[in-house]
N, C-alpha and C. Protein backbone atom coordinates (compact mmCIF):
# COMPACT_ATOMS: atom_id res chain seq x y z
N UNK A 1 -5.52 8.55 10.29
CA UNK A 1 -4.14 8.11 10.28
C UNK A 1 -3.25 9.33 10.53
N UNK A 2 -1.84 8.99 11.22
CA UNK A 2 -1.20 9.94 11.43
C UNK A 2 -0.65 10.56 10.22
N UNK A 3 -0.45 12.63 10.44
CA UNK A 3 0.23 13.10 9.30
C UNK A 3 1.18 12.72 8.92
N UNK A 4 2.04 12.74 10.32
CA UNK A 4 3.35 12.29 10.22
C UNK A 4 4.27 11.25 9.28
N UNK A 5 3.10 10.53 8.76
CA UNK A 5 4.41 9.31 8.01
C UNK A 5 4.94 9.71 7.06
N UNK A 6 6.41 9.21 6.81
CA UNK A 6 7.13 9.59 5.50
C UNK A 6 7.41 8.36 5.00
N UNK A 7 8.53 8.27 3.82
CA UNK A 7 8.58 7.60 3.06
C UNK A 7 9.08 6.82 3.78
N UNK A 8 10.67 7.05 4.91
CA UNK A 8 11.30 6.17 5.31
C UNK A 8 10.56 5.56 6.56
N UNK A 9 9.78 6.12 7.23
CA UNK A 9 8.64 5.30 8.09
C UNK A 9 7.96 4.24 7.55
N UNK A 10 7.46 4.34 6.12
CA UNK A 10 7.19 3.36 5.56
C UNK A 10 8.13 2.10 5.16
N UNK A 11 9.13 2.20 4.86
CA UNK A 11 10.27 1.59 4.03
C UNK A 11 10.36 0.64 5.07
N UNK A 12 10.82 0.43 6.25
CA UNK A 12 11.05 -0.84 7.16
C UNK A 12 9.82 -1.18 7.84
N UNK A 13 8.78 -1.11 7.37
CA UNK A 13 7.39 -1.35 8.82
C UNK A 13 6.63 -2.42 7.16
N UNK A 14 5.87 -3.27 7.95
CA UNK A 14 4.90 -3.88 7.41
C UNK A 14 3.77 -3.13 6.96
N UNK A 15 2.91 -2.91 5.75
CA UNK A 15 1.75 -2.07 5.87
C UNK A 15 0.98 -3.20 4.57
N UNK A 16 -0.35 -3.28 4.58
CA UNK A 16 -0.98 -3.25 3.67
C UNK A 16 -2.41 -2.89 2.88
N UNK A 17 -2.80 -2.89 2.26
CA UNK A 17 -4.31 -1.95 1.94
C UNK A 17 -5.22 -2.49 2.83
N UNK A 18 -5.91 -1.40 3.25
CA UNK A 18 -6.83 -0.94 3.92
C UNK A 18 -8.24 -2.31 3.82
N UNK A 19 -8.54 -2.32 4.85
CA UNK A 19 -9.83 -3.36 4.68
C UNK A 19 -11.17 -2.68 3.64
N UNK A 20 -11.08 -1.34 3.93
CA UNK A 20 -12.23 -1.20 3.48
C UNK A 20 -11.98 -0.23 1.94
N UNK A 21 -10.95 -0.22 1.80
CA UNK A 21 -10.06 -0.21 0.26
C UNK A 21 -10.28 -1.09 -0.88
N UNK A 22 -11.03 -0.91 -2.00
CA UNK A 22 -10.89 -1.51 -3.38
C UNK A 22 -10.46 -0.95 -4.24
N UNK A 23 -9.68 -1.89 -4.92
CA UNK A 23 -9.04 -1.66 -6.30
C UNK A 23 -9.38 -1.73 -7.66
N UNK A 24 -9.43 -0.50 -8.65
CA UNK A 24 -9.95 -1.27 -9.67
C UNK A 24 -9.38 -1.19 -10.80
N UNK A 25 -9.17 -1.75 -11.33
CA UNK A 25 -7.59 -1.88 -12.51
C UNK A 25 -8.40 -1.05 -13.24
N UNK A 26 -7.42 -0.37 -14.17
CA UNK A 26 -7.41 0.86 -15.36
C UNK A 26 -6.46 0.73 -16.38
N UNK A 27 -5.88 1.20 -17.77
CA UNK A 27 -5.26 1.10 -17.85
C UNK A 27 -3.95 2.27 -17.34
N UNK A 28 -4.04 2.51 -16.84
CA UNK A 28 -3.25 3.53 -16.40
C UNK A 28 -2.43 3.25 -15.32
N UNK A 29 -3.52 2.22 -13.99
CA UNK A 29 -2.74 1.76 -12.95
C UNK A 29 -4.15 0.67 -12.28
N UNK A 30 -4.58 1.88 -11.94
CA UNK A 30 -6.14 1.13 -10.87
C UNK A 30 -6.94 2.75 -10.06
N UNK A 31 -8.16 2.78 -9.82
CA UNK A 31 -8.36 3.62 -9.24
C UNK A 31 -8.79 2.63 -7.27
N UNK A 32 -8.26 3.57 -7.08
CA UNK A 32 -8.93 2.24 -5.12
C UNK A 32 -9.58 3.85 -4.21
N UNK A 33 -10.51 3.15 -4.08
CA UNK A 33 -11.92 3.80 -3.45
C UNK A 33 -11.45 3.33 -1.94
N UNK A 34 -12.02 4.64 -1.14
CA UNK A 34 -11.93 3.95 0.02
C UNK A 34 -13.31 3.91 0.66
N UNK A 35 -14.22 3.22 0.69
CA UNK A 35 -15.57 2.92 1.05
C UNK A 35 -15.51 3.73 2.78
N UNK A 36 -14.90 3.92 3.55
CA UNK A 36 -14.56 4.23 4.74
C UNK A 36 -15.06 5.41 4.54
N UNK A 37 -13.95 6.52 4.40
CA UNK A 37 -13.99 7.60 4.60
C UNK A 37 -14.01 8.52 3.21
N UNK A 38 -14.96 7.51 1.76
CA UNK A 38 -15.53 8.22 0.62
C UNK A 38 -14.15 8.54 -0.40
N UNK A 39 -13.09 8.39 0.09
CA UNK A 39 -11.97 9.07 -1.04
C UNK A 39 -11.81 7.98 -2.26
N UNK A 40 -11.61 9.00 -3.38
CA UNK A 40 -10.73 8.23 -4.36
C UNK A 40 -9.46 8.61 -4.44
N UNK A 41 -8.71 7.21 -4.95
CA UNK A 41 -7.06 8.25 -5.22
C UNK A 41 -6.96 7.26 -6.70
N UNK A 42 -5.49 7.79 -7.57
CA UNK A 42 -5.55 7.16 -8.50
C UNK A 42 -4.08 6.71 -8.05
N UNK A 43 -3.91 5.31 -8.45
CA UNK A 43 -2.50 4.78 -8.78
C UNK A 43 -2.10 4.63 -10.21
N UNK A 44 -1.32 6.09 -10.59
CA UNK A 44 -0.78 6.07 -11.51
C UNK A 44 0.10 5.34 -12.36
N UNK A 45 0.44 3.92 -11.86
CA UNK A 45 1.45 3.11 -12.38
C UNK A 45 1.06 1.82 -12.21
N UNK A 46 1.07 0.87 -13.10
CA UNK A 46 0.83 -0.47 -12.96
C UNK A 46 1.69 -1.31 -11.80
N UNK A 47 3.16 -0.72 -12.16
CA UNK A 47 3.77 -1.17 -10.69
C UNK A 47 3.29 -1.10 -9.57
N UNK A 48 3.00 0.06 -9.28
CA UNK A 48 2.45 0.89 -7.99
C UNK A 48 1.15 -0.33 -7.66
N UNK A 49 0.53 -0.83 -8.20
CA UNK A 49 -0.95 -1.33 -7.96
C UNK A 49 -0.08 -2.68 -7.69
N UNK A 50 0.94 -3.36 -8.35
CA UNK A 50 1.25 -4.45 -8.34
C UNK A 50 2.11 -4.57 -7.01
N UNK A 51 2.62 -3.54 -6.12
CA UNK A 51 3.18 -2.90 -5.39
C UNK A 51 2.33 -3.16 -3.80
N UNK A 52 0.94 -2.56 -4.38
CA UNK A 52 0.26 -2.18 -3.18
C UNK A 52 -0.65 -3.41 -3.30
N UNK A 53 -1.01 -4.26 -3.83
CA UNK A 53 -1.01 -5.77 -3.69
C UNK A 53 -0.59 -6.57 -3.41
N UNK A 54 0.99 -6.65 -3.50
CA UNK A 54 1.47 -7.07 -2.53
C UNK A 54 2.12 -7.08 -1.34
N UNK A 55 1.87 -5.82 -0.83
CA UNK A 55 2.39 -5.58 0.57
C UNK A 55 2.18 -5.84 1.56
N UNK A 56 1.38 -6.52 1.76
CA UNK A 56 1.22 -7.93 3.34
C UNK A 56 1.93 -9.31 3.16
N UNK A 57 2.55 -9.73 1.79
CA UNK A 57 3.02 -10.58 1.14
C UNK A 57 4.79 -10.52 2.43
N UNK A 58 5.29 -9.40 2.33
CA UNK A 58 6.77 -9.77 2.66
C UNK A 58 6.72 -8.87 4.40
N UNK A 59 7.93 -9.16 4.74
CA UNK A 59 8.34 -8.43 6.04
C UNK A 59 8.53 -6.85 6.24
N UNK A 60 8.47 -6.40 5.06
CA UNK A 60 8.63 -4.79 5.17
C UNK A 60 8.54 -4.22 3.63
N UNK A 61 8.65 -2.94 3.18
CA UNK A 61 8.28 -2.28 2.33
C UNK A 61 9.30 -2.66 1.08
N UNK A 62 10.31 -2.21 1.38
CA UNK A 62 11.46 -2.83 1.04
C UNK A 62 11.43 -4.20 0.44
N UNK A 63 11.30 -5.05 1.41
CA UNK A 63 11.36 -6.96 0.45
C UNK A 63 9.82 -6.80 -0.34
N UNK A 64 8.61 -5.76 -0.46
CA UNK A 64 8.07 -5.85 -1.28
C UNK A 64 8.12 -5.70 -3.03
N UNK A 65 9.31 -4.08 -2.55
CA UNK A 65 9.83 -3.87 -3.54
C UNK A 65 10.76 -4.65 -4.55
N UNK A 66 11.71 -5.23 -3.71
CA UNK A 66 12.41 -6.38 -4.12
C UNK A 66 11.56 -7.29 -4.54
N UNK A 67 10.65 -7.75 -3.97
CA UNK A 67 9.63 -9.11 -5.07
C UNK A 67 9.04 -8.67 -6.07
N UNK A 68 8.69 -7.53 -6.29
CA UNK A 68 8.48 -7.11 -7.29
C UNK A 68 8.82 -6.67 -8.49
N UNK A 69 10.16 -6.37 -7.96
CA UNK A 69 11.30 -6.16 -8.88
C UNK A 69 11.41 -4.86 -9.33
N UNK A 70 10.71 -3.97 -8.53
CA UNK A 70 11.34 -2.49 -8.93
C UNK A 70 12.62 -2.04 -8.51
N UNK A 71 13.43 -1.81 -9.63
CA UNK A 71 14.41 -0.96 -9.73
C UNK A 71 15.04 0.17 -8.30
N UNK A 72 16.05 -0.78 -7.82
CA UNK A 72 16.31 0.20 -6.31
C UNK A 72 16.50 1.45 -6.41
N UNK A 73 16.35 2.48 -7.82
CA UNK A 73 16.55 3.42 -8.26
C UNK A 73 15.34 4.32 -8.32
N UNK A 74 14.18 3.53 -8.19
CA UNK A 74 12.69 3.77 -7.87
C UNK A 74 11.89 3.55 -6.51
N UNK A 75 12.92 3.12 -5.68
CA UNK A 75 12.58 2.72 -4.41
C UNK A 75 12.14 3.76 -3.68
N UNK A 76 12.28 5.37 -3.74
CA UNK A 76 12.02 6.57 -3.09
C UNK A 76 11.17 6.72 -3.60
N UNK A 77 11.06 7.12 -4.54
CA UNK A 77 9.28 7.36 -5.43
C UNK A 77 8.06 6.41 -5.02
N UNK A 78 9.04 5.17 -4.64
CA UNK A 78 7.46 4.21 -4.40
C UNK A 78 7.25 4.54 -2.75
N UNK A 79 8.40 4.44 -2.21
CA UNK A 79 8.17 4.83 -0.78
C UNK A 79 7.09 6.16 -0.49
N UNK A 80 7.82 7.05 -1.26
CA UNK A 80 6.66 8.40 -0.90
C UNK A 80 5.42 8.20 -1.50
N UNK A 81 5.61 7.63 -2.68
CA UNK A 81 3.46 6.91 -3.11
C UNK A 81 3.04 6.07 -1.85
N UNK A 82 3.73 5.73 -1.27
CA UNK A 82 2.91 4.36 -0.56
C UNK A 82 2.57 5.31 0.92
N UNK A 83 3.65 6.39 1.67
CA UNK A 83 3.59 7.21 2.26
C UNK A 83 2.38 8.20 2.41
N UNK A 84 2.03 8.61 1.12
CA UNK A 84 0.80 9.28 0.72
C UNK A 84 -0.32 8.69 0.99
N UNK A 85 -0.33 7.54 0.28
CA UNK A 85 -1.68 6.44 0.33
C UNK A 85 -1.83 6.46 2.36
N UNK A 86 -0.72 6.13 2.46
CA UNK A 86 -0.72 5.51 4.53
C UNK A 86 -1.56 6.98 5.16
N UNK A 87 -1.27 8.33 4.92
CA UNK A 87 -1.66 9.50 5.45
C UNK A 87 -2.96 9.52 4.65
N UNK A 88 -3.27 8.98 3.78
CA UNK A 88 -4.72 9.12 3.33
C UNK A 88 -5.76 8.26 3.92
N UNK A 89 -5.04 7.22 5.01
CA UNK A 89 -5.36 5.96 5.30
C UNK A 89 -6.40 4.82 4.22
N UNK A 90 -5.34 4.87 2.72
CA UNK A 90 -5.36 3.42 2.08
C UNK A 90 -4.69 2.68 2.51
N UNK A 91 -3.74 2.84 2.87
CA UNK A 91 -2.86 1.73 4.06
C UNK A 91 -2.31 1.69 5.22
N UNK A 92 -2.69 0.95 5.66
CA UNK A 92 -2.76 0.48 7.12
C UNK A 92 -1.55 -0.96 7.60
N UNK A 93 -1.02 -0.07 9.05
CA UNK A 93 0.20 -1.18 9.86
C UNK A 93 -0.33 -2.64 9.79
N UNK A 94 0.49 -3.73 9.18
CA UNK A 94 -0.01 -5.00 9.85
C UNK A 94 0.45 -5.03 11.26
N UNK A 95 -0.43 -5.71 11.65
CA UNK A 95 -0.26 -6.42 13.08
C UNK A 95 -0.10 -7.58 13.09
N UNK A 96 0.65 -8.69 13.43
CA UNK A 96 1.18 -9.72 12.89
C UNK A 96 -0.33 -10.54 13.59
N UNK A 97 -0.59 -10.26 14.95
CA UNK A 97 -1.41 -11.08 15.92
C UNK A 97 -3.14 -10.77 14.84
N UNK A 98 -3.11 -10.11 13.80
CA UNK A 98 -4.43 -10.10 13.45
C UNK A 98 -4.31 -9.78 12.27
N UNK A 99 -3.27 -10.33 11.36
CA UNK A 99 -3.05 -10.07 10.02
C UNK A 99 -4.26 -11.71 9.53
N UNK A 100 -3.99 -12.69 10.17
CA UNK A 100 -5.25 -13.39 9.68
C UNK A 100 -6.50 -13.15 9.63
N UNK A 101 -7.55 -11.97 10.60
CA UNK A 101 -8.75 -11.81 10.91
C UNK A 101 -8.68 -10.18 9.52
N UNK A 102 -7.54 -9.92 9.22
CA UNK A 102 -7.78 -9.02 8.33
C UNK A 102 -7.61 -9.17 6.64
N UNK A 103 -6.98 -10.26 6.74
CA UNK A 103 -6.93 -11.03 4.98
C UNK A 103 -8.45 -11.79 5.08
N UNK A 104 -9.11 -11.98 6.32
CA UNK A 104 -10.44 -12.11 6.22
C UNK A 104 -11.47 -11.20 5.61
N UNK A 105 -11.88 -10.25 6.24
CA UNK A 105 -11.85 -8.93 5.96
C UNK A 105 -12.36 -8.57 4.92
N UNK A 106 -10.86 -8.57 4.06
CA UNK A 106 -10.88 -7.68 2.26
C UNK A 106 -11.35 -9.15 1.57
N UNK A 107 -11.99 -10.04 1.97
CA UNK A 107 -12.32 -10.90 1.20
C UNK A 107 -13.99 -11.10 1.06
């Protein structure tokens, strides 16, 4: 995945976890393995996991945040977590034409 992404690259684009990405709740947040390319990362926040679960759910990063109900005051912090995860490639662009063959996929 490209270095390049930042937070606000993320903030208006569709993205959601990685096909070959699992999650595994903690109490802390979740740890998500990426079977791909061997990494672990930790999601430090229960939001954050509740966050990155649902982000194929809405039209952009943003109306995720909003369904979720984090605080627009936290909206930069989640942007640059979710930013991080995208350059680590845990998450990945939807493509609208194959967002069905990929909720296949992680199932």
């Amino acid at each position: 995945m490209s270095t390049d992404i930042d937070a606000e690259a993320i903030a208006g684009g569709r993205w959601r976890l990685h096909p070959r990405v699992a999650l595994r709740p903690e109490p802390f947040g979740a740890l998500a393995y990426h079977y791909g390319n061997r990494r672990l990362n930790f999601l430090r926040s229960p939001d954050l996991v509740t966050v990155v679960e649902s982000l194929g759910d809405a039209p952009s990063v943003i109306d995720t945040l909003e369904a979720c109900a984090i605080d627009p005051r936290r909206h930069q912090a989640f942007t640059r977590a979710l930013a991080a995860l995208a350059r680590s490639d845990f998450l990945v662009p939807v493509d609208d034409a194959n967002l069905s063959t990929a909720t296949t996929e992680t199932r």
